[in-house]
C-alpha atoms as a PDB file:
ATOM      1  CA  UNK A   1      18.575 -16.577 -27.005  1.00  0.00           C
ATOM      2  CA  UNK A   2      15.777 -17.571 -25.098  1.00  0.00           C
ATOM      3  CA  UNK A   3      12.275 -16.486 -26.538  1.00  0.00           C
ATOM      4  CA  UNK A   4       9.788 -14.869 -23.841  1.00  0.00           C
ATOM      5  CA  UNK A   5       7.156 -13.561 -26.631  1.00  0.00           C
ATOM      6  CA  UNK A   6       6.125 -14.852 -29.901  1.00  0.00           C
ATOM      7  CA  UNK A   7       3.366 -13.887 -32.407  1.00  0.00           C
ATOM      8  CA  UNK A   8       2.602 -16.146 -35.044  1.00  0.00           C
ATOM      9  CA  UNK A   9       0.294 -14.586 -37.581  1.00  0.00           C
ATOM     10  CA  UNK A  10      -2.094 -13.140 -35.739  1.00  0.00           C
ATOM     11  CA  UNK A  11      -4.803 -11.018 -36.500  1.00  0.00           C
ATOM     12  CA  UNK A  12      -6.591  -8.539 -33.740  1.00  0.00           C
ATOM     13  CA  UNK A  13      -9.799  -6.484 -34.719  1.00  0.00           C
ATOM     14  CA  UNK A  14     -13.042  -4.487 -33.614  1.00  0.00           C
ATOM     15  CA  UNK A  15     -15.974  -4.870 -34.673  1.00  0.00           C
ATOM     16  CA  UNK A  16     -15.889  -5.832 -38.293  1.00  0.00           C
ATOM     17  CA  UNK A  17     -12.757  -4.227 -38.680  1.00  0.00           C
ATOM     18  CA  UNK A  18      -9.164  -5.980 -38.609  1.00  0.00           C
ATOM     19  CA  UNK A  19      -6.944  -3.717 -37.308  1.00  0.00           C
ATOM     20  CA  UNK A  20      -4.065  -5.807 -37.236  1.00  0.00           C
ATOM     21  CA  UNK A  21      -3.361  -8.603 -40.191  1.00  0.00           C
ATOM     22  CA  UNK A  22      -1.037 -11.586 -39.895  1.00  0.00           C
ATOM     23  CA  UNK A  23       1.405 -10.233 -37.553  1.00  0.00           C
ATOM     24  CA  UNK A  24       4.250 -12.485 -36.846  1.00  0.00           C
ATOM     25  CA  UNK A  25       7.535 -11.923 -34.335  1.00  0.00           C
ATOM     26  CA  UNK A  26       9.496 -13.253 -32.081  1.00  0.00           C
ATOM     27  CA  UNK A  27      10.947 -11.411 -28.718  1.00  0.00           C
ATOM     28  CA  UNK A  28      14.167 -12.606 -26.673  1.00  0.00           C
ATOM     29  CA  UNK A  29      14.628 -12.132 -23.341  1.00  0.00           C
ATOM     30  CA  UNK A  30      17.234  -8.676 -23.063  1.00  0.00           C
ATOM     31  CA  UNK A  31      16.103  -7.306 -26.266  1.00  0.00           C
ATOM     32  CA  UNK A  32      14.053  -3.912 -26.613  1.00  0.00           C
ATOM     33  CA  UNK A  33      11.555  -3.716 -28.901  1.00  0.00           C
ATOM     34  CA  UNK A  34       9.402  -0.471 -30.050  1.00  0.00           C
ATOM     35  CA  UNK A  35       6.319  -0.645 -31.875  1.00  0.00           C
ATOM     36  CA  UNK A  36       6.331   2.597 -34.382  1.00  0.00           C
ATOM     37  CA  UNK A  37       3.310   3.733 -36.021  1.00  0.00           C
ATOM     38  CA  UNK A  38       0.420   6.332 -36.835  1.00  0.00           C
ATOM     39  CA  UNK A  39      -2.387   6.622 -34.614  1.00  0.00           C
ATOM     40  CA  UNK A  40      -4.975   3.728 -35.000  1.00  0.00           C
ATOM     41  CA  UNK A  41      -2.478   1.145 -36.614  1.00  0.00           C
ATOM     42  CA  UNK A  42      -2.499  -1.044 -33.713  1.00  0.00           C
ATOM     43  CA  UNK A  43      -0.075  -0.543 -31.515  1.00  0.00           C
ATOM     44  CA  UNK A  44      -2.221  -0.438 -28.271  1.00  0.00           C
ATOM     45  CA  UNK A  45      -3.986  -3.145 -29.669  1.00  0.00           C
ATOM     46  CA  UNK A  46      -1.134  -5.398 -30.338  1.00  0.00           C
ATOM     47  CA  UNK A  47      -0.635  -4.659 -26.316  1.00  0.00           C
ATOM     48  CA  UNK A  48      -4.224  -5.201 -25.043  1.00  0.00           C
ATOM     49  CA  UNK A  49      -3.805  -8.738 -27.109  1.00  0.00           C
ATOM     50  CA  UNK A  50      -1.036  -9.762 -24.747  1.00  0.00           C
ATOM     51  CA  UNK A  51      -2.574  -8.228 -21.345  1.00  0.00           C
ATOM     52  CA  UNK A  52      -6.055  -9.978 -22.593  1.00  0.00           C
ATOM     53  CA  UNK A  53      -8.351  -6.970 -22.695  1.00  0.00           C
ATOM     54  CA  UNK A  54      -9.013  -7.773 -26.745  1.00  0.00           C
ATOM     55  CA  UNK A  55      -9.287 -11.152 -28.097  1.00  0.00           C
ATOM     56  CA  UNK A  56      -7.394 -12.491 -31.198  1.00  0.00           C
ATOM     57  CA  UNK A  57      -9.436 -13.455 -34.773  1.00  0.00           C
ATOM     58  CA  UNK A  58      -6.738 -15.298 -35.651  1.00  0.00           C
ATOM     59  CA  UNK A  59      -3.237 -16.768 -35.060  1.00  0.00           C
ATOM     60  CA  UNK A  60      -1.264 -17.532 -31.338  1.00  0.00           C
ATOM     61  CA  UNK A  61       0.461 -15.300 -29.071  1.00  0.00           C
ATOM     62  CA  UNK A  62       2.996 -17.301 -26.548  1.00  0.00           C
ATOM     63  CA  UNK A  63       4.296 -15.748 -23.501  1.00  0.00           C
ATOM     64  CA  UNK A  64       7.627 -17.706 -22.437  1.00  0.00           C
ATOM     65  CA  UNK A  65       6.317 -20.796 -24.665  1.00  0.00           C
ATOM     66  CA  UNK A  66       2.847 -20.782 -23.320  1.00  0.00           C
ATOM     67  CA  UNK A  67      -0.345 -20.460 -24.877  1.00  0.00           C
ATOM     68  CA  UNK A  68      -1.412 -16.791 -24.112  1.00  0.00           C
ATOM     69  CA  UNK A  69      -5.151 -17.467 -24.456  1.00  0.00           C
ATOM     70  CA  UNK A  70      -4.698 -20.509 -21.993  1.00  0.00           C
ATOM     71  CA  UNK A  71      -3.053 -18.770 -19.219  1.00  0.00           C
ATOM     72  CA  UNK A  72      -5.177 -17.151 -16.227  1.00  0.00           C
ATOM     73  CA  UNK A  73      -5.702 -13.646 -15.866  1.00  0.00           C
ATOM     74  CA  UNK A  74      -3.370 -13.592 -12.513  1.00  0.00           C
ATOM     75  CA  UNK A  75      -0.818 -15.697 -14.792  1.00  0.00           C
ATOM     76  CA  UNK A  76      -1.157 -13.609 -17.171  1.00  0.00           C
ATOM     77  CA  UNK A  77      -0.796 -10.168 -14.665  1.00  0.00           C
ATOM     78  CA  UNK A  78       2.253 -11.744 -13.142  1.00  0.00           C
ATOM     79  CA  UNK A  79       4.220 -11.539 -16.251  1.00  0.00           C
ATOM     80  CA  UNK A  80       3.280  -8.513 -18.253  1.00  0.00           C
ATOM     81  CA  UNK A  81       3.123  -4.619 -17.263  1.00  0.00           C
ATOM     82  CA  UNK A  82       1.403  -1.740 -18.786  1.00  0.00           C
ATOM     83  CA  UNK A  83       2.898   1.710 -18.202  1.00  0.00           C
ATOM     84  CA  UNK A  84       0.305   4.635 -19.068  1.00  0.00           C
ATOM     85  CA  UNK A  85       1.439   7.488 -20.990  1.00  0.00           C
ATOM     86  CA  UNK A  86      -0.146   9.765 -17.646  1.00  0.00           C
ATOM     87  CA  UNK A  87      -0.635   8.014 -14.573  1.00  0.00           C
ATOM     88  CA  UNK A  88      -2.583   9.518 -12.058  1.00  0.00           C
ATOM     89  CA  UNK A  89      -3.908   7.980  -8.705  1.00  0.00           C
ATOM     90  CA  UNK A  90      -7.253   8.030  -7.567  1.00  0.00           C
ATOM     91  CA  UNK A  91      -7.160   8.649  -4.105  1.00  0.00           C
ATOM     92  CA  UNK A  92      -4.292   9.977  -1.951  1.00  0.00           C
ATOM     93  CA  UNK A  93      -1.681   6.931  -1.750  1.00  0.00           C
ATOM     94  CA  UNK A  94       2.160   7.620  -1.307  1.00  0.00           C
ATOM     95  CA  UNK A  95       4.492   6.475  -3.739  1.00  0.00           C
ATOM     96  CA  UNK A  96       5.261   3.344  -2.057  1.00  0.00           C
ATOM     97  CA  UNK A  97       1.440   2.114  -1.951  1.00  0.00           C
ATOM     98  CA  UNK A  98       1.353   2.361  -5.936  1.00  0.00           C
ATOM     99  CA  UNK A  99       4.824   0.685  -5.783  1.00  0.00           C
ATOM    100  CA  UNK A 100       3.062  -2.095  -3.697  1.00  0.00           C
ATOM    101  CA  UNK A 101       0.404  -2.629  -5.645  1.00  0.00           C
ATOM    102  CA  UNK A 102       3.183  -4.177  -8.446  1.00  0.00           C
ATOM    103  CA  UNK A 103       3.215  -6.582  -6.184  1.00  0.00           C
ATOM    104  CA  UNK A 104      -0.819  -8.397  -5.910  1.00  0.00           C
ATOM    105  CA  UNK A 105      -0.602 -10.599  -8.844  1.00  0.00           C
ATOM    106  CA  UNK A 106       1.527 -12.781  -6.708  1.00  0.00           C
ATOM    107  CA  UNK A 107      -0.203 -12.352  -3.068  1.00  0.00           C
ATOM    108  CA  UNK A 108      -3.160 -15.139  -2.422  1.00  0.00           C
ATOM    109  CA  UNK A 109      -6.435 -13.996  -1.585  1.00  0.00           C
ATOM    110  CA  UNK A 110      -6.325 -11.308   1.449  1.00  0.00           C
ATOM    111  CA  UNK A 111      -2.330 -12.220   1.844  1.00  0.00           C
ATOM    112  CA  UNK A 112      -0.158  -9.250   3.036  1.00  0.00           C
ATOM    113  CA  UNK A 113       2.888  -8.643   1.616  1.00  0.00           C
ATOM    114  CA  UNK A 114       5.552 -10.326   2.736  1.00  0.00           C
ATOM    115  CA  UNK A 115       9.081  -9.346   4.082  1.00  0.00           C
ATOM    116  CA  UNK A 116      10.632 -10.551   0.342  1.00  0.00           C
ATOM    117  CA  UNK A 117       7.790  -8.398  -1.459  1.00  0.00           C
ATOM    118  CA  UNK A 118       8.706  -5.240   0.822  1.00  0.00           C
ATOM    119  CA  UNK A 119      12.197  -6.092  -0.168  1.00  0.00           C
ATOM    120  CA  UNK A 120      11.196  -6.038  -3.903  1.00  0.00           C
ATOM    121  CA  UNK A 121       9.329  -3.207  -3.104  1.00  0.00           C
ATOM    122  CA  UNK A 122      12.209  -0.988  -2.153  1.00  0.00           C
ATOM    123  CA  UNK A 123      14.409  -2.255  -4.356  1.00  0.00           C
ATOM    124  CA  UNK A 124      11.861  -0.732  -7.165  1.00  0.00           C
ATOM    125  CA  UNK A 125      11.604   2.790  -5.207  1.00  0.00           C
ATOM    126  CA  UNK A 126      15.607   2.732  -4.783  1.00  0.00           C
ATOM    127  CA  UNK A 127      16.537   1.508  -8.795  1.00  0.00           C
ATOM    128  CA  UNK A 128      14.332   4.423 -10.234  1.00  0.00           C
ATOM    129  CA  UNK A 129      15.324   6.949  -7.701  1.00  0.00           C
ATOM    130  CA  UNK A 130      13.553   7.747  -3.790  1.00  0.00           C
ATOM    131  CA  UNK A 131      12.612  11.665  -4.529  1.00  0.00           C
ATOM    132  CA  UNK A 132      10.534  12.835  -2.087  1.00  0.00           C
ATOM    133  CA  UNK A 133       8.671  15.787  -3.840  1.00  0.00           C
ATOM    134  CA  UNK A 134       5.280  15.233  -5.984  1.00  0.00           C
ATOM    135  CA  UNK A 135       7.653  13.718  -8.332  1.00  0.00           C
ATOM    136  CA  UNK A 136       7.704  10.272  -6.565  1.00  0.00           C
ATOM    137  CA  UNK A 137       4.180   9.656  -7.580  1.00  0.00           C
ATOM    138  CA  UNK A 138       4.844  10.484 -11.031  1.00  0.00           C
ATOM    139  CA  UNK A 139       7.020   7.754 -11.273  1.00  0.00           C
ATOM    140  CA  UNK A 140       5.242   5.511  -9.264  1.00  0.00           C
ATOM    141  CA  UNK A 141       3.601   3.363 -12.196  1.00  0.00           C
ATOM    142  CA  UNK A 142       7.072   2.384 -13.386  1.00  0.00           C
ATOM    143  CA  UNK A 143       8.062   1.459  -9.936  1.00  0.00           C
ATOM    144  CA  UNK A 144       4.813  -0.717  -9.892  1.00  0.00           C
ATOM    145  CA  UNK A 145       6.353  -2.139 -12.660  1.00  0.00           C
ATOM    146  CA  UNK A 146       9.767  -2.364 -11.708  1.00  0.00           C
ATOM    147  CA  UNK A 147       8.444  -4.123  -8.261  1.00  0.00           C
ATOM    148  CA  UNK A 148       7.240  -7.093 -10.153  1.00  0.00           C
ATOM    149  CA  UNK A 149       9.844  -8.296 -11.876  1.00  0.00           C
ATOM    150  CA  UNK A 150       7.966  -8.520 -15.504  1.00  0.00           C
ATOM    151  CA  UNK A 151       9.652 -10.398 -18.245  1.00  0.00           C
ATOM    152  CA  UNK A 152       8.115  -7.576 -20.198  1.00  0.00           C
ATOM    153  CA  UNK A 153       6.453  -3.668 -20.191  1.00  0.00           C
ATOM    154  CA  UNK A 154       4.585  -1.717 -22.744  1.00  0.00           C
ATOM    155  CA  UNK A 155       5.432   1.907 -21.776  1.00  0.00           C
ATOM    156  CA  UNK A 156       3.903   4.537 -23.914  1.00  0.00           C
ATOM    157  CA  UNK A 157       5.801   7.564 -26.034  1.00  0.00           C
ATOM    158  CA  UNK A 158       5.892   9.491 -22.499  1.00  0.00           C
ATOM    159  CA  UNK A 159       8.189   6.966 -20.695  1.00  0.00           C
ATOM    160  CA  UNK A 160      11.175   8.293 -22.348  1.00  0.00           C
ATOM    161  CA  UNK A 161      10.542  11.192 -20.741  1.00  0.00           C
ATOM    162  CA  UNK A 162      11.815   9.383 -17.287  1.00  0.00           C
ATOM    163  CA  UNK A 163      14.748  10.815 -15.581  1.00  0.00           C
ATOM    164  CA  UNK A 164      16.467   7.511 -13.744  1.00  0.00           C
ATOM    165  CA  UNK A 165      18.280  10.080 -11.850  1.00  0.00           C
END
């Protein structure tokens, strides 16, 4: 199996407080993986360690054998997805804007898409399903996802909740 995420004793806090202590594991590409647990024990955390919002005290996270803490942030956004448990837009964009947007991590500074992004692109909008009532943007953060082609998602208790179909 090939490993795409490993944690080797790390420990993740706020504050004063460790939240998580010595956490060690070891993801393979094609297997699904929950994180179970009462509110506050770290779940999110855990997450935010990986996407980089919250620094670790202690240990190594690795992301397909690299150093987490040594890749970039656009390294880093190109290979990891978060999925809110409500996702709600801003400002008035379609379904297929959000979609897009899966898609910056990988555009250069003030790059357009190109025609194999807007072929990504609908490939994301056809695999989780084209509706065209208010329940295309609803499902447009895990087409965002999907668009990208992330080796890995965090998708909260809601995403179960998807209908594929």
């Amino acid at each position: 199996m090939e490993e795409i995420l490993r944690f080797e004793n790390v420990t993740i806090g706020y504050n004063e407080k460790d939240i998580i202590k010595d956490f060690s594991c070891t993801v393979n590409r094609g297997e699904f993986v929950s994180l179970i647990g009462p509110n506050g024990s770290g779940k999110s955390t855990l997450i935010h360690a990986i996407t980089g919002i919250v620094g670790i005290r202690k240990g190594k996270i690795y992301i397909n054998g690299k150093d987490n803490e040594k890749l970039s942030a656009k390294e880093r956004a190109q290979i990891t997805a978060v999925v809110p448990q409500t996702f709600q837009a801003s400002f008035a964009f379609k379904a297929k804007e959000i979609v897009a947007m899966g898609r910056h991590p990988f555009l250069k500074r003030m790059q357009s898409e190109t025609e194999e992004d807007y072929k990504l692109i609908d490939q994301a909008l056809e695999q989780t399903g084209n509706p065209s009532s208010e329940r295309a943007k609803n499902h447009s953060a895990l087409r965002r996802r999907t668009a990208a082609n992330y080796y890995f998602s965090r998708f909260s208790t809601a995403a179960a909740a998807f209908n594929r179909g």
